[in-house]
PDB file of N, CA and C in Angstrom:
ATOM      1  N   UNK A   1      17.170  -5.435   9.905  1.00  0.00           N
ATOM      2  CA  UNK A   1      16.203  -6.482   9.667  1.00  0.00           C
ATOM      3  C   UNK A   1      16.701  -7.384   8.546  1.00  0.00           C
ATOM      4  N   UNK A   2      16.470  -8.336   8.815  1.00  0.00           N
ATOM      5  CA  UNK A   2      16.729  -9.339   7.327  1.00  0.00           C
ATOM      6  C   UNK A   2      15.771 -10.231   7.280  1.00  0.00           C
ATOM      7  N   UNK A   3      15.392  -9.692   5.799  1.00  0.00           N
ATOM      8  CA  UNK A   3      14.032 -10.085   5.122  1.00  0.00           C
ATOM      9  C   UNK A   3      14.367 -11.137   4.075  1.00  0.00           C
ATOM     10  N   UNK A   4      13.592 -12.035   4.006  1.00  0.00           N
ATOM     11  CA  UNK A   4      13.477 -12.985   3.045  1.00  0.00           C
ATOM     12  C   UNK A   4      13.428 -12.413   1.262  1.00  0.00           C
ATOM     13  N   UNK A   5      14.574 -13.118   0.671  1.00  0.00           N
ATOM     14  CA  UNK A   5      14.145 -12.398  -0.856  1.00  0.00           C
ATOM     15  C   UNK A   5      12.820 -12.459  -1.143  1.00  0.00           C
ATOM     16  N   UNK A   6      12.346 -13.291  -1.168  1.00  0.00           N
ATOM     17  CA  UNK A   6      10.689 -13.143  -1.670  1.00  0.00           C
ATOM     18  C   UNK A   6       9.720 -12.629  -1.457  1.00  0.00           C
ATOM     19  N   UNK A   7      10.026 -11.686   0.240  1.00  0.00           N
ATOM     20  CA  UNK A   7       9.372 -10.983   1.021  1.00  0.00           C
ATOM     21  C   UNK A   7       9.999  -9.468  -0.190  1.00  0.00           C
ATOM     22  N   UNK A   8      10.745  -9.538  -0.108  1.00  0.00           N
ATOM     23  CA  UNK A   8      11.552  -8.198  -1.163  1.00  0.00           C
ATOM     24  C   UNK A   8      10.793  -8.120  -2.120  1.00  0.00           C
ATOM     25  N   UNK A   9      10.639  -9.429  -2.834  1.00  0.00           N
ATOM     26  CA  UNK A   9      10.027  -9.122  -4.163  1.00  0.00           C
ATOM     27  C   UNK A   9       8.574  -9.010  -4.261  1.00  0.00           C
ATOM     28  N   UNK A  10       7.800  -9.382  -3.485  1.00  0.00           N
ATOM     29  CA  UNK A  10       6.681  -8.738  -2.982  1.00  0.00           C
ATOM     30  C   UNK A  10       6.257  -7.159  -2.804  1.00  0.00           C
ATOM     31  N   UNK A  11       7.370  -6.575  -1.897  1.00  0.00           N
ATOM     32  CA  UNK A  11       6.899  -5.791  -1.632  1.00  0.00           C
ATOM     33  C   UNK A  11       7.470  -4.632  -3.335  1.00  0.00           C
ATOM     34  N   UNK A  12       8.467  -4.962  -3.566  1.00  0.00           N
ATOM     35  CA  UNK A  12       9.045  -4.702  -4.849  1.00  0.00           C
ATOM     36  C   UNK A  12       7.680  -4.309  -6.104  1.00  0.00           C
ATOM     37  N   UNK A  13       6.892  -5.539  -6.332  1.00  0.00           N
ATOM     38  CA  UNK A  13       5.450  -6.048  -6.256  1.00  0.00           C
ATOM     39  C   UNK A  13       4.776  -4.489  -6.693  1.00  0.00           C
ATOM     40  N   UNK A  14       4.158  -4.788  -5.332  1.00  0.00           N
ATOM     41  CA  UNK A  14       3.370  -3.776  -4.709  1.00  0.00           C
ATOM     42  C   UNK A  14       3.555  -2.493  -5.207  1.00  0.00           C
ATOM     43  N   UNK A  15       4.564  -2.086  -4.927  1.00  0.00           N
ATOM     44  CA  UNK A  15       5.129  -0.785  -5.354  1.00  0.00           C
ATOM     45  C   UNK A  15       4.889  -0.242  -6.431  1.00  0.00           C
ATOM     46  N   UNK A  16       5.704  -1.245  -7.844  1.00  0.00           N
ATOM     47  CA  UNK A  16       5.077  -1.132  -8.874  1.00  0.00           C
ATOM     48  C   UNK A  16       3.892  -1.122  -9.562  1.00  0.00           C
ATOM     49  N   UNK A  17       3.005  -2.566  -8.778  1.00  0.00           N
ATOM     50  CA  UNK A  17       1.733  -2.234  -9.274  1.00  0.00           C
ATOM     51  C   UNK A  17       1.242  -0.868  -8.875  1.00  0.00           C
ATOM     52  N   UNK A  18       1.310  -0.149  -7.853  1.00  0.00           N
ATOM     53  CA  UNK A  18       0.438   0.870  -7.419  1.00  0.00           C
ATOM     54  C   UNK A  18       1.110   2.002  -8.176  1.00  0.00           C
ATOM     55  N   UNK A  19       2.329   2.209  -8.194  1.00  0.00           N
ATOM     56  CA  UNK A  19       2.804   3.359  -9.141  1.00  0.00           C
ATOM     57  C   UNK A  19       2.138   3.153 -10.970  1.00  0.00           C
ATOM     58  N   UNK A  20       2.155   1.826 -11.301  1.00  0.00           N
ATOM     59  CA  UNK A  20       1.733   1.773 -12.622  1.00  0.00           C
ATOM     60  C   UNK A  20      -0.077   2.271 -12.600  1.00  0.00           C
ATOM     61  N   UNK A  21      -0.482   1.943 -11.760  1.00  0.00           N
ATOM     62  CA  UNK A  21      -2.374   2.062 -11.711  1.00  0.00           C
ATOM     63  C   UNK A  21      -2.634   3.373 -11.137  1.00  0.00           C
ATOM     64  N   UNK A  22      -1.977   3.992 -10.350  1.00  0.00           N
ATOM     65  CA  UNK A  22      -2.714   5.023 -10.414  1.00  0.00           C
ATOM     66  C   UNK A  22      -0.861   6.285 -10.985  1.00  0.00           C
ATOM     67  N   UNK A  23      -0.610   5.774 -11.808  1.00  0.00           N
ATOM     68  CA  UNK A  23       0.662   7.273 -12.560  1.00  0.00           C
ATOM     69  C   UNK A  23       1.299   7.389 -11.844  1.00  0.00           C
ATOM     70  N   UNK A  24       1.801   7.238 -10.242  1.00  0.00           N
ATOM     71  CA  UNK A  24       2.913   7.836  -9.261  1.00  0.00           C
ATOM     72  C   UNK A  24       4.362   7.772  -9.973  1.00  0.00           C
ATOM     73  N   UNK A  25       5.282   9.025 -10.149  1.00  0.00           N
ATOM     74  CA  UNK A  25       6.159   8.574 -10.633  1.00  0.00           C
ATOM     75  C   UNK A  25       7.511   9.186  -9.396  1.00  0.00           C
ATOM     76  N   UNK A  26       6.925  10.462  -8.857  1.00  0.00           N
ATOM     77  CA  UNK A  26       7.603  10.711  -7.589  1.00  0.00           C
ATOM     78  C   UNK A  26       7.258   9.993  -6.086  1.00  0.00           C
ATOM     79  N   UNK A  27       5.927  10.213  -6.013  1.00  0.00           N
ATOM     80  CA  UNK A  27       5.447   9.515  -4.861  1.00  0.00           C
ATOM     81  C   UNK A  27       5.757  10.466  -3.427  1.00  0.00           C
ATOM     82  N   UNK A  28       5.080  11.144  -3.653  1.00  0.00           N
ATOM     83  CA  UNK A  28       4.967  12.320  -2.107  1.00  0.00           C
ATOM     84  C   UNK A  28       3.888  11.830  -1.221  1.00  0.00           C
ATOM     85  N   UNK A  29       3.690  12.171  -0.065  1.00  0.00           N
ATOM     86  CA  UNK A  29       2.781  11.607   0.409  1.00  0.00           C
ATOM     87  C   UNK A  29       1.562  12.262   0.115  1.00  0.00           C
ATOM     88  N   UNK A  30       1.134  13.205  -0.166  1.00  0.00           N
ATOM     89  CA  UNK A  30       0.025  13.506  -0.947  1.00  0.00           C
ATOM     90  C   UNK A  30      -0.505  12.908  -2.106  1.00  0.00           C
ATOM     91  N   UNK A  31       0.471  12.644  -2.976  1.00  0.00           N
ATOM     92  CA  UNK A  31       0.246  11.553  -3.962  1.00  0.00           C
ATOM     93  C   UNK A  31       0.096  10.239  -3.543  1.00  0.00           C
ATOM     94  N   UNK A  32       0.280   9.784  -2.565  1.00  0.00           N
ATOM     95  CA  UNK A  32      -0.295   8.733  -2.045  1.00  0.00           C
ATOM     96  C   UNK A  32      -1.271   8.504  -1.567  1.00  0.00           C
ATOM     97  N   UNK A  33      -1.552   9.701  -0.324  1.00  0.00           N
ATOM     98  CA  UNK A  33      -3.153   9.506  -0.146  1.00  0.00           C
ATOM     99  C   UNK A  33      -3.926   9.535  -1.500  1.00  0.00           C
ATOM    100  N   UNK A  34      -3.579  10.406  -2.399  1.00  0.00           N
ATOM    101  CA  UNK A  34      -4.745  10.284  -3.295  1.00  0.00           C
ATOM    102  C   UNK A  34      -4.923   9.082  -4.112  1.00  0.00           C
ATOM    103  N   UNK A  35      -3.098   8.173  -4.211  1.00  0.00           N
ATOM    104  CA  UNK A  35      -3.717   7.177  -4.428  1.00  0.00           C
ATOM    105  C   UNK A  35      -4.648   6.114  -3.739  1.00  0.00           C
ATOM    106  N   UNK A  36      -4.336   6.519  -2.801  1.00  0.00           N
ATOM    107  CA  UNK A  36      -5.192   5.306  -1.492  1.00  0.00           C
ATOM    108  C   UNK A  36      -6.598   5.673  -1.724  1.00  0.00           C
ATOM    109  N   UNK A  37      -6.654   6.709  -1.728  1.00  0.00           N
ATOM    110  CA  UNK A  37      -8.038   6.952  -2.022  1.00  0.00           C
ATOM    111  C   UNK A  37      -9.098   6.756  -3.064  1.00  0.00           C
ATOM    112  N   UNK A  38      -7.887   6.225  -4.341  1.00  0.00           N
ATOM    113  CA  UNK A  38      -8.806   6.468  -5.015  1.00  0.00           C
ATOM    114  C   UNK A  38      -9.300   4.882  -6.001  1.00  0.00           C
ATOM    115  N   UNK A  39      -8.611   3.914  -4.968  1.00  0.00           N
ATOM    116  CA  UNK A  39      -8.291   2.609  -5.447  1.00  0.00           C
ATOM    117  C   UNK A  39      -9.253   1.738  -4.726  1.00  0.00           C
ATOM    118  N   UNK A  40     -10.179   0.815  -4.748  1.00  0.00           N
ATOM    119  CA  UNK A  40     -11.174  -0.015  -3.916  1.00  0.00           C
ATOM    120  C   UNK A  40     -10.341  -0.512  -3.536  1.00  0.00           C
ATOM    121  N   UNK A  41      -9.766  -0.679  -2.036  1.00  0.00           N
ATOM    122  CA  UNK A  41      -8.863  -1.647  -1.416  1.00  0.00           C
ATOM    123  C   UNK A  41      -9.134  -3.491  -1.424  1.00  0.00           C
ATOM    124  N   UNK A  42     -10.802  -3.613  -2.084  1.00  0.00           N
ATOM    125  CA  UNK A  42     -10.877  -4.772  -2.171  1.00  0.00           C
ATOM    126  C   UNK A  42     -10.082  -5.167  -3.412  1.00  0.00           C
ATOM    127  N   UNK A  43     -10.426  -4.434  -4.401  1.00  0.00           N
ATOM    128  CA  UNK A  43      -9.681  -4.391  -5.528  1.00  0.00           C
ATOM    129  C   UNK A  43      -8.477  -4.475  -5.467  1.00  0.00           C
ATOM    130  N   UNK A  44      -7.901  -4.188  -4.860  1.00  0.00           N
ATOM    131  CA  UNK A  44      -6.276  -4.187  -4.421  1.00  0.00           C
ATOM    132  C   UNK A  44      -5.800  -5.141  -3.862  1.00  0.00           C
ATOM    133  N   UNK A  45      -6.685  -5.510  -2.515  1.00  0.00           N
ATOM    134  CA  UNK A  45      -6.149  -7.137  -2.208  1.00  0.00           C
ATOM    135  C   UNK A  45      -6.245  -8.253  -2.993  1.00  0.00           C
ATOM    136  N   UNK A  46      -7.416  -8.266  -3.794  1.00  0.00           N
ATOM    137  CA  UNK A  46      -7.533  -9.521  -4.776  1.00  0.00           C
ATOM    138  C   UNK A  46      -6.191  -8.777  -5.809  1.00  0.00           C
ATOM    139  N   UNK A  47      -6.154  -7.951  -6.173  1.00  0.00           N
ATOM    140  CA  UNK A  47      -4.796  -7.782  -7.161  1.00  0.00           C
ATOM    141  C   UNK A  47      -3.895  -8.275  -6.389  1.00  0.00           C
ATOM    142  N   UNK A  48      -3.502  -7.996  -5.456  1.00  0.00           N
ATOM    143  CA  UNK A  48      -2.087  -8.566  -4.675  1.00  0.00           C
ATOM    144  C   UNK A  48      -2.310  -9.992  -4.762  1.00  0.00           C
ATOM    145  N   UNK A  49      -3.677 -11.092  -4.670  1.00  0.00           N
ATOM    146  CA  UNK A  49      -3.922 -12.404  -4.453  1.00  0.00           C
ATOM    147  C   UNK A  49      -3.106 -12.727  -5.798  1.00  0.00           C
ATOM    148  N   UNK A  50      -4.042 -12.074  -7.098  1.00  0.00           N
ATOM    149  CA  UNK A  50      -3.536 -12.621  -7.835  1.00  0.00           C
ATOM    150  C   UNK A  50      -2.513 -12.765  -8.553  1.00  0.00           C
ATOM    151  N   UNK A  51      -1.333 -11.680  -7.781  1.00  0.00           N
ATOM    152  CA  UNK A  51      -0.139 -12.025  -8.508  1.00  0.00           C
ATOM    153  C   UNK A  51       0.514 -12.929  -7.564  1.00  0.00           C
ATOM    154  N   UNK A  52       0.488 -13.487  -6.659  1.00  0.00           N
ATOM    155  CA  UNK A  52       0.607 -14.528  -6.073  1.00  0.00           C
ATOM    156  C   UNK A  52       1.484 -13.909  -4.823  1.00  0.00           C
ATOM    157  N   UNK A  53       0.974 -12.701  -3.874  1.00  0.00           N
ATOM    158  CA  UNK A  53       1.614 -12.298  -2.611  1.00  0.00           C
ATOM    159  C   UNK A  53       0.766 -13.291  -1.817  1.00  0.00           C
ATOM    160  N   UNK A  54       1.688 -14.081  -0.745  1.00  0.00           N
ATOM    161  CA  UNK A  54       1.223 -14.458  -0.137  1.00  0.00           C
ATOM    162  C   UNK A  54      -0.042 -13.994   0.912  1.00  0.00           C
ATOM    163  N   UNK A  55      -1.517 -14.624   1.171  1.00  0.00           N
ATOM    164  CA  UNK A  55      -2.356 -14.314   1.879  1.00  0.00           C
ATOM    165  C   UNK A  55      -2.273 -13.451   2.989  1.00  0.00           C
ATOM    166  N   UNK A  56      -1.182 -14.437   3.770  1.00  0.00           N
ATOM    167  CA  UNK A  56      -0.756 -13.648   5.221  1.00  0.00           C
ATOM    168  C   UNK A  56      -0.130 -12.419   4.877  1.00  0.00           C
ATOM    169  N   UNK A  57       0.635 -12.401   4.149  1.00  0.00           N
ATOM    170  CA  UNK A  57       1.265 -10.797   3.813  1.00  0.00           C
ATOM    171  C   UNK A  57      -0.181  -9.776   3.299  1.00  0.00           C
ATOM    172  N   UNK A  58      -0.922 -10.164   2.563  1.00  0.00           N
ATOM    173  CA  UNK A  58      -1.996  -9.300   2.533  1.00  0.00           C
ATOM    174  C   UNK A  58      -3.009  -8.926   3.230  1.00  0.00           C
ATOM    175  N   UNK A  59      -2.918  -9.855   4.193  1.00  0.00           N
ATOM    176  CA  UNK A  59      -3.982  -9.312   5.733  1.00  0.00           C
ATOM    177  C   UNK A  59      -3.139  -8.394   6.459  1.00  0.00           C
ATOM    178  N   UNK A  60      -1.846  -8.273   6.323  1.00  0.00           N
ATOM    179  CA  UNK A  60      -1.081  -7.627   6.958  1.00  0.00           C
ATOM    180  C   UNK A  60      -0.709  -6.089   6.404  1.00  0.00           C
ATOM    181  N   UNK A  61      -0.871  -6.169   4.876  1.00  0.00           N
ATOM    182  CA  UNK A  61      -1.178  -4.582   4.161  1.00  0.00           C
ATOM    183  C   UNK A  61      -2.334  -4.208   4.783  1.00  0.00           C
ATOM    184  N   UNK A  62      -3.474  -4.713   4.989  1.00  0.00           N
ATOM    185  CA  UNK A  62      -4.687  -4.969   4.811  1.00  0.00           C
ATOM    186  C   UNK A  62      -5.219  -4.252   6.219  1.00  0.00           C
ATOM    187  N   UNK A  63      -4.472  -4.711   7.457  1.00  0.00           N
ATOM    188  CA  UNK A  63      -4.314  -4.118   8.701  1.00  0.00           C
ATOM    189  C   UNK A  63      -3.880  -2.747   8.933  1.00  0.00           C
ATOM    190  N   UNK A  64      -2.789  -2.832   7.600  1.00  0.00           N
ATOM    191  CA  UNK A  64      -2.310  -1.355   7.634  1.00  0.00           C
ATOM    192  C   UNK A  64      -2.618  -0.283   7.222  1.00  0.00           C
ATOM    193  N   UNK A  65      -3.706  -0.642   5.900  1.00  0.00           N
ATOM    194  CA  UNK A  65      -3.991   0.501   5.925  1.00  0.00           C
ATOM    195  C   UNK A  65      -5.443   0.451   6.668  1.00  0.00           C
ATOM    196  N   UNK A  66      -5.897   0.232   6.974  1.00  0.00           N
ATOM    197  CA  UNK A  66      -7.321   0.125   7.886  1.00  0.00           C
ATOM    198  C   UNK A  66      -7.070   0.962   9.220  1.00  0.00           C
ATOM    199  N   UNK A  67      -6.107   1.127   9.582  1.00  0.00           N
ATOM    200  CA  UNK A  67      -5.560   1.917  10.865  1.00  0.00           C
ATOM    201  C   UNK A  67      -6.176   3.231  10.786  1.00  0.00           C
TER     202      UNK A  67
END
């Protein structure tokens, strides 16, 4: 696949914010659900708004985890 740098740094982004807010420093998937769980996903999309991920990319987290 070849992704746009800015698409990189987005998701780059993401990563960090969620490891910094909820402590992940290994990141197992157990530690993930619990972070998913334990974060208001509205809260999370307006965080992603406001560091400036594009909209469309966040309907598209947004889809994903809603599955």
């Amino acid at each position: 696949m070849d992704f746009d740098v800015s698409t990189i740094d987005h998701i780059f982004c993401v990563r960090q914010i969620l490891q910094k807010e909820m402590g992940i420093q290994g990141g197992s998937i157990s530690d993930n659900k619990t972070a998913n769980d334990s974060v208001s996903r509205e809260f999370f999309y307006n965080t992603l708004i406001a560091f400036g991920v594009p909209k469309k990319l966040v309907q598209l987290i947004e889809m994903c985890l809603t599955l």
